[in-house]
C-alpha atoms as a PDB file:
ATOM      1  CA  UNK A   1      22.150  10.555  -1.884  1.00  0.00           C
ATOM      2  CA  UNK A   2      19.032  11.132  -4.245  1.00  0.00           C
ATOM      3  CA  UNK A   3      18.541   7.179  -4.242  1.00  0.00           C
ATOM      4  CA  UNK A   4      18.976   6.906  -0.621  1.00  0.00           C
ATOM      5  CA  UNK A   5      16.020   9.893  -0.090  1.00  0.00           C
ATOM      6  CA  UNK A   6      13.934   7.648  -3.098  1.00  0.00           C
ATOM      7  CA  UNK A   7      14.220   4.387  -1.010  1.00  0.00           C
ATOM      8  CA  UNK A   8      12.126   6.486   2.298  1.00  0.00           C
ATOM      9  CA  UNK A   9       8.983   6.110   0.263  1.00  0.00           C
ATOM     10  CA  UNK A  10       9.633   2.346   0.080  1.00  0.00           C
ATOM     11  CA  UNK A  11       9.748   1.649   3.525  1.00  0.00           C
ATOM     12  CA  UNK A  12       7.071   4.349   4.999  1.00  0.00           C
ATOM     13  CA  UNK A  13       4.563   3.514   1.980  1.00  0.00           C
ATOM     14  CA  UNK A  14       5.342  -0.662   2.186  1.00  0.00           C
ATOM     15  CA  UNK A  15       4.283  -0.055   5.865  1.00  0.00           C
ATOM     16  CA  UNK A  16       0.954   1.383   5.387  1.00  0.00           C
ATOM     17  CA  UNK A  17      -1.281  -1.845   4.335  1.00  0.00           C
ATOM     18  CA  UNK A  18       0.462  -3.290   7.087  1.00  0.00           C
ATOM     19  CA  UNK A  19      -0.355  -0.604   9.890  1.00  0.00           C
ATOM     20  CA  UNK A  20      -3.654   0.061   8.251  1.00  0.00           C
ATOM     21  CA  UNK A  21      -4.788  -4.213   8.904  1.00  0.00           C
ATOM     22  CA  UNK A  22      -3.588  -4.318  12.002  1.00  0.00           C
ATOM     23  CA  UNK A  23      -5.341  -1.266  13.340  1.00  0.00           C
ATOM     24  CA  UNK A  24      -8.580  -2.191  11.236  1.00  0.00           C
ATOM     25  CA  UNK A  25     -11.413  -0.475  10.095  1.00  0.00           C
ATOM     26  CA  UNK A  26     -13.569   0.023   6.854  1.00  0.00           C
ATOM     27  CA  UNK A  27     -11.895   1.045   4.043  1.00  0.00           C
ATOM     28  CA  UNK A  28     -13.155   4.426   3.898  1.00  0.00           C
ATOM     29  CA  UNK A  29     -12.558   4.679   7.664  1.00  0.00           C
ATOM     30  CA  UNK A  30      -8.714   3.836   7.015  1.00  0.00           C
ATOM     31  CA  UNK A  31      -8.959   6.309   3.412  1.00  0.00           C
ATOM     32  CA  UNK A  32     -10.340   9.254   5.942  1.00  0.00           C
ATOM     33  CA  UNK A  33      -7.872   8.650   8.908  1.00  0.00           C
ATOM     34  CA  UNK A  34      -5.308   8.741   7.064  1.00  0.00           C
ATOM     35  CA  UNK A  35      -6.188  12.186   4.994  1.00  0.00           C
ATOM     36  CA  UNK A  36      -6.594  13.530   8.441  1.00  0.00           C
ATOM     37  CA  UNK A  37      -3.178  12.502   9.481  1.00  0.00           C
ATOM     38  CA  UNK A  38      -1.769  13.560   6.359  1.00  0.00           C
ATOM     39  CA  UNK A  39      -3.392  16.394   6.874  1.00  0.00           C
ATOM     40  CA  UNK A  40      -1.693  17.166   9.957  1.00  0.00           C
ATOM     41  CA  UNK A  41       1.923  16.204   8.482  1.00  0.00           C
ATOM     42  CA  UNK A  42       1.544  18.636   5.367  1.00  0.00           C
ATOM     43  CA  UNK A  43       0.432  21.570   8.053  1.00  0.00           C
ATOM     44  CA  UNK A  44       3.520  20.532  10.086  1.00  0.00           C
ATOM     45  CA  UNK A  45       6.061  20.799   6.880  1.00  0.00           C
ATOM     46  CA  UNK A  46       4.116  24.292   6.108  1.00  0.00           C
ATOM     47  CA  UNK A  47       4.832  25.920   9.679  1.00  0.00           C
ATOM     48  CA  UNK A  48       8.600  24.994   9.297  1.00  0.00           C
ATOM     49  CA  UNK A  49       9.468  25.292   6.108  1.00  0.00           C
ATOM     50  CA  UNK A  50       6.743  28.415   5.099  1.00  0.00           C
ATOM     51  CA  UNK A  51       6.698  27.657   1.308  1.00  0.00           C
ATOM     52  CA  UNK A  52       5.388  30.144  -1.297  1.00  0.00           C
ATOM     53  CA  UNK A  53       2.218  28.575  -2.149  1.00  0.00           C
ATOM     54  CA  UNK A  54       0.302  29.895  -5.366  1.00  0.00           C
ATOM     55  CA  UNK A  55      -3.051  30.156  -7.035  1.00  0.00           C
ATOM     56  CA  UNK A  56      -1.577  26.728  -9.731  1.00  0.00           C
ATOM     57  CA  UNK A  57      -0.024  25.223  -6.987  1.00  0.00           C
ATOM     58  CA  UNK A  58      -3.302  25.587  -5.414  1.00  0.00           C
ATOM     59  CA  UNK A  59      -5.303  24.097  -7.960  1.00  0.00           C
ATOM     60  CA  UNK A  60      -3.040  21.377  -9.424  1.00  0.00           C
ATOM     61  CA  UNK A  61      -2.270  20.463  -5.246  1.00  0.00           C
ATOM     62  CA  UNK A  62      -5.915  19.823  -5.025  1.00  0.00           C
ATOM     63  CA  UNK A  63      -7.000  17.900  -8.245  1.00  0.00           C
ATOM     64  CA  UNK A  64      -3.698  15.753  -7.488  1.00  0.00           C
ATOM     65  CA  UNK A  65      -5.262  15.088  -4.131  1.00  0.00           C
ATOM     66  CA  UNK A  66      -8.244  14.461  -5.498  1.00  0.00           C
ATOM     67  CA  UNK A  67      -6.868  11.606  -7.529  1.00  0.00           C
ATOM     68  CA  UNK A  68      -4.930  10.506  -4.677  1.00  0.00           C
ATOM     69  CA  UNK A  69      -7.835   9.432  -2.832  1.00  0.00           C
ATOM     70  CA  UNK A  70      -9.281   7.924  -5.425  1.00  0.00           C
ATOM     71  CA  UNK A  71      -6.309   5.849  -5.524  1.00  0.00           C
ATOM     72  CA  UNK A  72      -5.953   4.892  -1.568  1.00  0.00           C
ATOM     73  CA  UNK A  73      -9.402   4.656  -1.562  1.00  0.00           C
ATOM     74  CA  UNK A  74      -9.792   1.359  -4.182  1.00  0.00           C
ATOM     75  CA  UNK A  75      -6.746   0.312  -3.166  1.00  0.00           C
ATOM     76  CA  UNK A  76      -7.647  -0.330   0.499  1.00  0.00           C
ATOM     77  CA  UNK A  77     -11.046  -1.645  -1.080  1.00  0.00           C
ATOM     78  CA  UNK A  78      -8.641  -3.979  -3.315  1.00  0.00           C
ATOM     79  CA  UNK A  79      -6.650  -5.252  -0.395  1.00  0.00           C
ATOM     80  CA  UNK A  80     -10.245  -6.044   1.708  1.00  0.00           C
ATOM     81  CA  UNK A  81     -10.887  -8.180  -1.621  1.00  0.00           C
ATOM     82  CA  UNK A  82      -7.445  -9.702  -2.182  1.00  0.00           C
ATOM     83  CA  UNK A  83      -5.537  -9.928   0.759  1.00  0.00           C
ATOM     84  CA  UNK A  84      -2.449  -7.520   1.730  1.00  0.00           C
ATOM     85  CA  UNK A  85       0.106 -10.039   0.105  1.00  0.00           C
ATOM     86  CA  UNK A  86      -1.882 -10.174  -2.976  1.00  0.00           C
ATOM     87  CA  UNK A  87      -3.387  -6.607  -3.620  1.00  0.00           C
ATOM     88  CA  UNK A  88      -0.891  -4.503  -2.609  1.00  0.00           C
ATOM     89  CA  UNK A  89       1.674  -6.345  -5.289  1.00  0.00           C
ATOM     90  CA  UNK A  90      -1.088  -6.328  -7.890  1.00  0.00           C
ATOM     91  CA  UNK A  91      -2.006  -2.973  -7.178  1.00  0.00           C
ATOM     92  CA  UNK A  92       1.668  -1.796  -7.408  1.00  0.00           C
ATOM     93  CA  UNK A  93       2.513  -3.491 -10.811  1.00  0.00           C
ATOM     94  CA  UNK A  94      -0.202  -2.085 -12.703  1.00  0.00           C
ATOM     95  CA  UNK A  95       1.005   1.565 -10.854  1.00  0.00           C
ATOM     96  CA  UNK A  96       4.202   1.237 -12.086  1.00  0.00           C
ATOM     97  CA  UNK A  97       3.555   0.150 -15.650  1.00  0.00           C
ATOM     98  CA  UNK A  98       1.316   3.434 -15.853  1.00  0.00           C
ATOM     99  CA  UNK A  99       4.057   5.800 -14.029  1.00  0.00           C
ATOM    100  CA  UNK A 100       7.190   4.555 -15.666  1.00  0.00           C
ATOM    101  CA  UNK A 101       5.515   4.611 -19.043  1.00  0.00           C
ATOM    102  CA  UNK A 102       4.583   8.360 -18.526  1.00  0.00           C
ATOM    103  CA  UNK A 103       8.056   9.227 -17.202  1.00  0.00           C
ATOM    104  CA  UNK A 104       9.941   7.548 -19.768  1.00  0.00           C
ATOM    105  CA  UNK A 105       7.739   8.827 -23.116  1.00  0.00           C
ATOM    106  CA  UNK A 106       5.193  11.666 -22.184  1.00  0.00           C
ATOM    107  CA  UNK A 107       8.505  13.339 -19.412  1.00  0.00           C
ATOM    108  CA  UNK A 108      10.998  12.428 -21.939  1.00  0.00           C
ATOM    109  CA  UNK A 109      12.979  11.410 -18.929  1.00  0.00           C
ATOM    110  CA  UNK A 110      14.762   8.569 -20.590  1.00  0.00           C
ATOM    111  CA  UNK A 111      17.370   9.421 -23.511  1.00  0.00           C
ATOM    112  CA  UNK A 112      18.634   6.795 -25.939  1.00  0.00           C
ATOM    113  CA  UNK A 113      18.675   3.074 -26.525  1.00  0.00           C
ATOM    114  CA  UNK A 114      20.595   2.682 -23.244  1.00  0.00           C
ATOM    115  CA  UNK A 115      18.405   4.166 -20.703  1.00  0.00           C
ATOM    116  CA  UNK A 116      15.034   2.434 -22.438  1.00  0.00           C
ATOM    117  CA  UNK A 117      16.678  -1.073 -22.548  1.00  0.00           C
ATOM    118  CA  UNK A 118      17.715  -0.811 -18.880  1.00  0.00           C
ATOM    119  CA  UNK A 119      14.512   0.769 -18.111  1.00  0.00           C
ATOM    120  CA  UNK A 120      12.014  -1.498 -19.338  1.00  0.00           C
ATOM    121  CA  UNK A 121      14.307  -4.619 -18.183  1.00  0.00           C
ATOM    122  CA  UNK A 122      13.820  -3.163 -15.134  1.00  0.00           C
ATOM    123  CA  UNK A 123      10.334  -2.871 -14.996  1.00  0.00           C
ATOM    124  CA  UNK A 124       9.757  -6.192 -16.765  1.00  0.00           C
ATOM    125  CA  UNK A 125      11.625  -7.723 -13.240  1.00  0.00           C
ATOM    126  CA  UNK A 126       9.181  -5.833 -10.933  1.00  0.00           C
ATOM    127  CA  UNK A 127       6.231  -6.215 -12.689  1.00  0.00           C
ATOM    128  CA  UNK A 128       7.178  -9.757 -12.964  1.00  0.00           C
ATOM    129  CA  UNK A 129       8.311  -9.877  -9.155  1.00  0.00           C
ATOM    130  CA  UNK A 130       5.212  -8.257  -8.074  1.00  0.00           C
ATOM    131  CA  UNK A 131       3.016 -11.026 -10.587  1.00  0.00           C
ATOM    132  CA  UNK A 132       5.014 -13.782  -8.270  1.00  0.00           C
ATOM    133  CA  UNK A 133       4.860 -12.476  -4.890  1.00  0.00           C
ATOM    134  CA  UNK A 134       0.641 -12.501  -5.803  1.00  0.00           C
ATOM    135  CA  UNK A 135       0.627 -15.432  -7.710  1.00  0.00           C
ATOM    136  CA  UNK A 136      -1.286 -18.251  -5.651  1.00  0.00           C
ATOM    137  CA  UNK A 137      -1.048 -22.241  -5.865  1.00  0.00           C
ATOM    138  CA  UNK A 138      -3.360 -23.286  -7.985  1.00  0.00           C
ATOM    139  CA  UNK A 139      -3.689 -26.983  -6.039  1.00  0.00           C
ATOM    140  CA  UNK A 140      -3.865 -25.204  -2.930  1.00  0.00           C
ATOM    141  CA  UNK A 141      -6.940 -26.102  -0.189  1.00  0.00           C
ATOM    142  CA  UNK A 142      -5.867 -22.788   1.144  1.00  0.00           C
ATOM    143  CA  UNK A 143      -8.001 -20.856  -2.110  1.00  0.00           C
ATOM    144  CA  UNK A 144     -10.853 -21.319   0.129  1.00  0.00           C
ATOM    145  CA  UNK A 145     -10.531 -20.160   3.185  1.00  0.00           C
ATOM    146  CA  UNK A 146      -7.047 -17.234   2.389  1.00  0.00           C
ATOM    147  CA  UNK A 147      -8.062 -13.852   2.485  1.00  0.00           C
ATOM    148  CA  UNK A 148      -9.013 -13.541  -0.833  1.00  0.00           C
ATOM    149  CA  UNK A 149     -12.939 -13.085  -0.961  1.00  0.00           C
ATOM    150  CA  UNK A 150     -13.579 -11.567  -4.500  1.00  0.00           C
ATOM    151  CA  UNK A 151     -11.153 -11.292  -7.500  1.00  0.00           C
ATOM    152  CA  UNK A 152     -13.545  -9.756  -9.771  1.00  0.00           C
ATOM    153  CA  UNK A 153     -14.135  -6.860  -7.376  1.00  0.00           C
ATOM    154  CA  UNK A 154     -10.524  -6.806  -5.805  1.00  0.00           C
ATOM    155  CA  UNK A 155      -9.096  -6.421  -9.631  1.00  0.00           C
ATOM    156  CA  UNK A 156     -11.763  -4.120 -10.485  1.00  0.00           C
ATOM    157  CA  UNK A 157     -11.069  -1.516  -7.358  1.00  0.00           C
ATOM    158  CA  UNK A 158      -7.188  -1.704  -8.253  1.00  0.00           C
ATOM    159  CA  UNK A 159      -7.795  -0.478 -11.547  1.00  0.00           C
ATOM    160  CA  UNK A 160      -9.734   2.151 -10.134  1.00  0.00           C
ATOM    161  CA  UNK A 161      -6.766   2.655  -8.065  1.00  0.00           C
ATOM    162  CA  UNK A 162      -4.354   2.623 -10.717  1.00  0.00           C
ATOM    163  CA  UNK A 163      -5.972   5.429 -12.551  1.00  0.00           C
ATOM    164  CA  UNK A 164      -6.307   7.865  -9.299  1.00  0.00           C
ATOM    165  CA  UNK A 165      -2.532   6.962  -8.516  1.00  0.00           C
ATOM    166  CA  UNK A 166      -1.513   7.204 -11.746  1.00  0.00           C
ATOM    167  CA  UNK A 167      -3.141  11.145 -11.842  1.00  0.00           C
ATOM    168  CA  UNK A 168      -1.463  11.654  -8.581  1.00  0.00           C
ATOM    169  CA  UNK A 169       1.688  11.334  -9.651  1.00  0.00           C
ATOM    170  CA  UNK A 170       1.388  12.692 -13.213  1.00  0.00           C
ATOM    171  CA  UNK A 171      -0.040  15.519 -12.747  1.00  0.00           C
ATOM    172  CA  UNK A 172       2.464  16.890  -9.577  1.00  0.00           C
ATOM    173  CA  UNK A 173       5.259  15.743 -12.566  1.00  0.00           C
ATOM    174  CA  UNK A 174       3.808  17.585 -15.568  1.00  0.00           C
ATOM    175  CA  UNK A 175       3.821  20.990 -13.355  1.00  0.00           C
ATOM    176  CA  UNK A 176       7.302  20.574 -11.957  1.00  0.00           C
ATOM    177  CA  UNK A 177       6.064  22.606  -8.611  1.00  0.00           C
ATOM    178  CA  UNK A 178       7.929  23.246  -5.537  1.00  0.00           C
ATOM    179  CA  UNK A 179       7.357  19.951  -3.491  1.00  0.00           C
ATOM    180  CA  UNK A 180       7.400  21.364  -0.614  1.00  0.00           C
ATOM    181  CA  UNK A 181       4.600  24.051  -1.120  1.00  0.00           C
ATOM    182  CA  UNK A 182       2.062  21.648  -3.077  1.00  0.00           C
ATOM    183  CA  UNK A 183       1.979  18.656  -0.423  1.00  0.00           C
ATOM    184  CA  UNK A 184      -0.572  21.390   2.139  1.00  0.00           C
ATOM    185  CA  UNK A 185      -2.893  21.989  -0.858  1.00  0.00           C
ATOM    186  CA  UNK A 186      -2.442  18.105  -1.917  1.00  0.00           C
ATOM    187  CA  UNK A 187      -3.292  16.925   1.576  1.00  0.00           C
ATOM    188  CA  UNK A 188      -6.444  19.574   1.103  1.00  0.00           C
ATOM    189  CA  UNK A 189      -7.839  17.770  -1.340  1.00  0.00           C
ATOM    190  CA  UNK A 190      -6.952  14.313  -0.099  1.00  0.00           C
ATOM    191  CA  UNK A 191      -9.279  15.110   2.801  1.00  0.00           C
ATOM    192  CA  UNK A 192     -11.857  16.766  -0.137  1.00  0.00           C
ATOM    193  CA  UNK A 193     -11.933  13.282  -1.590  1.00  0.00           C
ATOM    194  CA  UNK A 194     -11.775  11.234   1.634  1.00  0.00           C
ATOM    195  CA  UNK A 195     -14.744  12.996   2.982  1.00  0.00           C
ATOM    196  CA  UNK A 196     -16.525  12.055  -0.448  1.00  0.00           C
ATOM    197  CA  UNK A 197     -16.283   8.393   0.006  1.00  0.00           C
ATOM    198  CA  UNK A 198     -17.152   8.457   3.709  1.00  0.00           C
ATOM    199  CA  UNK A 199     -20.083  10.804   3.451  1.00  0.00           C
ATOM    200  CA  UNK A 200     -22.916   8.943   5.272  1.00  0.00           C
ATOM    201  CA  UNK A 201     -20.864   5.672   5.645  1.00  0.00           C
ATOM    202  CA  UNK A 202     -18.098   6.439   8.125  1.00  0.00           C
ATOM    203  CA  UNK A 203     -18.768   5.916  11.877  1.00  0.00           C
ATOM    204  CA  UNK A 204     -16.027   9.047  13.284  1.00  0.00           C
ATOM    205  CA  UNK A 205     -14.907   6.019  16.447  1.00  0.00           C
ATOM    206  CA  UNK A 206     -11.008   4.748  16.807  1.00  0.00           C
ATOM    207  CA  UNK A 207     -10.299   2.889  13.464  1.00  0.00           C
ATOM    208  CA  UNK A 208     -10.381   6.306  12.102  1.00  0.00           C
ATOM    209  CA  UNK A 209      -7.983   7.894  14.534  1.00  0.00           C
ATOM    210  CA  UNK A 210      -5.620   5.298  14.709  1.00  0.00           C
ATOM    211  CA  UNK A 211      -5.304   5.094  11.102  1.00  0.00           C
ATOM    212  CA  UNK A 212      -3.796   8.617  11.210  1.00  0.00           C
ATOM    213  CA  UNK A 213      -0.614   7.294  12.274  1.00  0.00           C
ATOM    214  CA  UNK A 214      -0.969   5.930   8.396  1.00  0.00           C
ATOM    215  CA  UNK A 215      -1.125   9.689   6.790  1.00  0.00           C
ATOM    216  CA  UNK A 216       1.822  10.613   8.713  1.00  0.00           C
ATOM    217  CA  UNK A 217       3.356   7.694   7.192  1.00  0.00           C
ATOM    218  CA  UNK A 218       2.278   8.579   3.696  1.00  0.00           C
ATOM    219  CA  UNK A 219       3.197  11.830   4.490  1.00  0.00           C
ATOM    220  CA  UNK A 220       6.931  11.362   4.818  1.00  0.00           C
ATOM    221  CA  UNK A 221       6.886   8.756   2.169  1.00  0.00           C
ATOM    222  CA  UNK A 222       5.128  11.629  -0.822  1.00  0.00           C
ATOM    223  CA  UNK A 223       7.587  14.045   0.238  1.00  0.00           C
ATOM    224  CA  UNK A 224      10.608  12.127   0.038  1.00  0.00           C
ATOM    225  CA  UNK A 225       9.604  11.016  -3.300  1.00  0.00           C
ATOM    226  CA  UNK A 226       8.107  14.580  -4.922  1.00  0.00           C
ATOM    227  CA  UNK A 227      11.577  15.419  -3.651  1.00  0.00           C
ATOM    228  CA  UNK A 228      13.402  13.212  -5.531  1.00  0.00           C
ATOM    229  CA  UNK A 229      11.294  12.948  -8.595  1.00  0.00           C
ATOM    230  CA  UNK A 230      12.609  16.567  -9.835  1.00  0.00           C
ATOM    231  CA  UNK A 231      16.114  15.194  -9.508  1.00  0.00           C
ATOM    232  CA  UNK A 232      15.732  11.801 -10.466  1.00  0.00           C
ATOM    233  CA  UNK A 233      12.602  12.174 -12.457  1.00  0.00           C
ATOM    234  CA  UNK A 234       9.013  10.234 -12.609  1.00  0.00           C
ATOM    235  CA  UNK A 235       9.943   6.642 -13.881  1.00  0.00           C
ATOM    236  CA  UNK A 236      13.021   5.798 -11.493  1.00  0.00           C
ATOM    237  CA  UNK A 237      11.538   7.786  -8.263  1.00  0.00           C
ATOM    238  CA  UNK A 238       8.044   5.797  -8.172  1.00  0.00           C
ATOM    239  CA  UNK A 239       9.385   2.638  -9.477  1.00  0.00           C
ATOM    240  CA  UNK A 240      12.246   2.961  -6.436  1.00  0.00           C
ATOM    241  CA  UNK A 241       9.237   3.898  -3.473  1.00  0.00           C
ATOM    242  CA  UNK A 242       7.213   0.906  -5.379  1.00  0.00           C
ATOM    243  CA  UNK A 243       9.817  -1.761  -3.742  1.00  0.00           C
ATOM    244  CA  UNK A 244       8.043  -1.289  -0.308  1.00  0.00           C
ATOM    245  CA  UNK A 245       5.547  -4.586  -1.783  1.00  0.00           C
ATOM    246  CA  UNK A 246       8.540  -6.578  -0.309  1.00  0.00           C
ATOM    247  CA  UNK A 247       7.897  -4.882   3.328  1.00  0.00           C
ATOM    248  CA  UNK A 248       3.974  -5.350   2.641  1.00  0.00           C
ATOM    249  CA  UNK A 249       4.075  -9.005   1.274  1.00  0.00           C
ATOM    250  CA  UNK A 250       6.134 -10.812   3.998  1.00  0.00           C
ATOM    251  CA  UNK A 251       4.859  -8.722   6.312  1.00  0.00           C
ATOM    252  CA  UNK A 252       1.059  -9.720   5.201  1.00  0.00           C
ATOM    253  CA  UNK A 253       2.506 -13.290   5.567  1.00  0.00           C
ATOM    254  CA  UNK A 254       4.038 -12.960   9.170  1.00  0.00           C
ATOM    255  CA  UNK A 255       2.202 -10.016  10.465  1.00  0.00           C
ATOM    256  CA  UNK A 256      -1.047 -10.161   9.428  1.00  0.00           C
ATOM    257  CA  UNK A 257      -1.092 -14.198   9.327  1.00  0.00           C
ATOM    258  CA  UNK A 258      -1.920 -14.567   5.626  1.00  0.00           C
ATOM    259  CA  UNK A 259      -1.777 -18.180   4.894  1.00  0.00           C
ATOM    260  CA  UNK A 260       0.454 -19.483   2.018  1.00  0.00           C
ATOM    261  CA  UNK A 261       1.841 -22.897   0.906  1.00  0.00           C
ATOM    262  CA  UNK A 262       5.309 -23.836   0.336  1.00  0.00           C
ATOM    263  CA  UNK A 263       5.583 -23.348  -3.442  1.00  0.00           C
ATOM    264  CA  UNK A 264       3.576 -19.620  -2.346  1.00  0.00           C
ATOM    265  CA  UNK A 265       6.085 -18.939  -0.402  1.00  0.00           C
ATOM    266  CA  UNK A 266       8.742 -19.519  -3.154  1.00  0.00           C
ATOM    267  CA  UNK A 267       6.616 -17.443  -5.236  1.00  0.00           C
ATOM    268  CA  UNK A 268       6.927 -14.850  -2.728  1.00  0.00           C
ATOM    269  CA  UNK A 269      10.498 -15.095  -2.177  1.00  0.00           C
ATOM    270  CA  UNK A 270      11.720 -15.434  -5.820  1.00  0.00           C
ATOM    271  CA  UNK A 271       9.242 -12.574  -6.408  1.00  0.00           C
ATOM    272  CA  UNK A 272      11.019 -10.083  -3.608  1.00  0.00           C
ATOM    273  CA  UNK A 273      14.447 -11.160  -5.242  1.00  0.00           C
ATOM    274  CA  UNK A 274      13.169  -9.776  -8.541  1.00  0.00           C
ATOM    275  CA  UNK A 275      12.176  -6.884  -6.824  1.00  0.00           C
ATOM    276  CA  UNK A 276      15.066  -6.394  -5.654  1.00  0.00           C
ATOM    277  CA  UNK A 277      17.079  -6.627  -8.656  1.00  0.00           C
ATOM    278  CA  UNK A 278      14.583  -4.605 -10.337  1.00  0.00           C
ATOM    279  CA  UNK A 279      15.669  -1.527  -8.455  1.00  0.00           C
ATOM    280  CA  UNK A 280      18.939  -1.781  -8.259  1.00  0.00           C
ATOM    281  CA  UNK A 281      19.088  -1.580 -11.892  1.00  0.00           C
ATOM    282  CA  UNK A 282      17.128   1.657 -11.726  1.00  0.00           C
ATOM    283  CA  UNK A 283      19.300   2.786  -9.244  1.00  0.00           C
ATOM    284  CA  UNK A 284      22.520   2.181 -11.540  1.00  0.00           C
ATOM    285  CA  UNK A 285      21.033   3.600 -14.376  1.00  0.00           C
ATOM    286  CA  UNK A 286      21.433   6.869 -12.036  1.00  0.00           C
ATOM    287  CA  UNK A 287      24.597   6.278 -10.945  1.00  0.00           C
END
């Protein structure tokens, strides 16, 4: 049941670059529309469920959200840069190299020979599937005119990205708080953070409203997986919501009309299969 819960994030989170291109918007439009909608998930969750929320959970909520949108941020920068299909896979290898890392030696979450041979098989297939499903043909007349506009600054907002996702997650981990009480003081400082990188550059019109339906995506997605991370722990829980690139890439390709050639598209495919396997090997390792 735990791996069913950690697959949510997959789907709501690999649905977000998509939702967020199709509405449109400046990146720090689509960073403070979806705070707001976040937002109005985590004060949603709060009114049902009426968690105990203390002065830590207060504080680590915050600087987690803090990081958070630090993350989203860059990451919707990177994906203005790079394309949906290439810099949402990018972004989420270099996430999950950082995350599962953390889990497995800082968390201590993986014990004996077993679980770290499994474990870093495992994440050698998604990085690697994520590295294919980005990887573009070299001989392609297609470099010119794809979405990509700027590797140097695409790769250079993702590792931005990398580091305010990485403190997202590892900080919420390293406290082991009640999930359901730190996700209203999380979304607080999302919007903290949001409001930062849209001060004086964010026109309040209907790209920002429309890409709250994109927090209350998020939304479902972080809970299910700050859920399941205290059951499953760090390194299998992100890894598992991580497999939403499968959901962003073809859906970058057939959604969003990102062009590829044929041996891209074998990239991409051969690159979701990896994926694929990828997780379910996590997922065993549970069993």
């Amino acid at each position: 049941m735990n791996i069913l819960v950690a697959l949510i994030p997959m789907i709501a989170w690999g649905s977000i670059g998509l939702v967020s291109g199709k509405i449109g918007g400046s990146a720090n439009q689509q960073t403070l529309g979806m705070t707001v909608g976040a937002l109005v998930f985590s004060i949603v969750v709060f009114l049902v469920v009426q968690p105990v929320i203390s002065i830590q959970m207060m504080i680590v909520g915050v600087l987690s959200g803090l990081f958070w949108s630090l993350g989203q941020n860059q990451q919707f920068h990177g994906m203005k840069y790079l394309g949906v299909s290439v810099g949402l896979p990018v972004s989420t290898g270099m996430q999950l190299i950082v995350n599962t890392i953390a889990g497995a030696i800082f968390f201590h979450e993986w014990k004996g020979s077993r679980d770290f041979t499994l474990g870093f098989i495992a994440l050698a297939l998604l990085v690697f599937g994520a590295y294919l499903t980005a990887r573009q043909d070299d001989d392609s007349e297609l470099k010119t005119t794809n979405s990509m506009l700027n590797f140097t600054k695409g790769f250079r907002a993702l590792i931005a990205s990398t580091v305010g996702y990485g403190g997202y997650t590892i900080i919420i981990n390293a406290f082991g708080l009640d999930p359901l009480g730190i996700i209203l003081p999380q979304s607080i400082g999302m919007l903290i953070g949001a409001s930062f990188f849209a001060f004086k550059k964010v026109k309040l019109d209907r790209y920002v409203w429309l890409n709250m339906s994109c927090g209350l995506l998020w939304g479902l997605g972080n809970i299910c997986m700050l859920l399941t991370m205290r059951q499953i722990g760090l390194a299998i829980s992100f890894s598992l919501s991580q497999m939403g690139i499968i959901i962003s890439t073809l859906g970058g390709i057939f959604i969003l009309g990102e062009q590829k050639t044929k041996k891209e598209m074998k990239y991409v495919i051969f690159g979701c299969l990896f994926v694929i396997l990828g997780g379910i090997l996590l997922g065993y390792m549970k069993a």
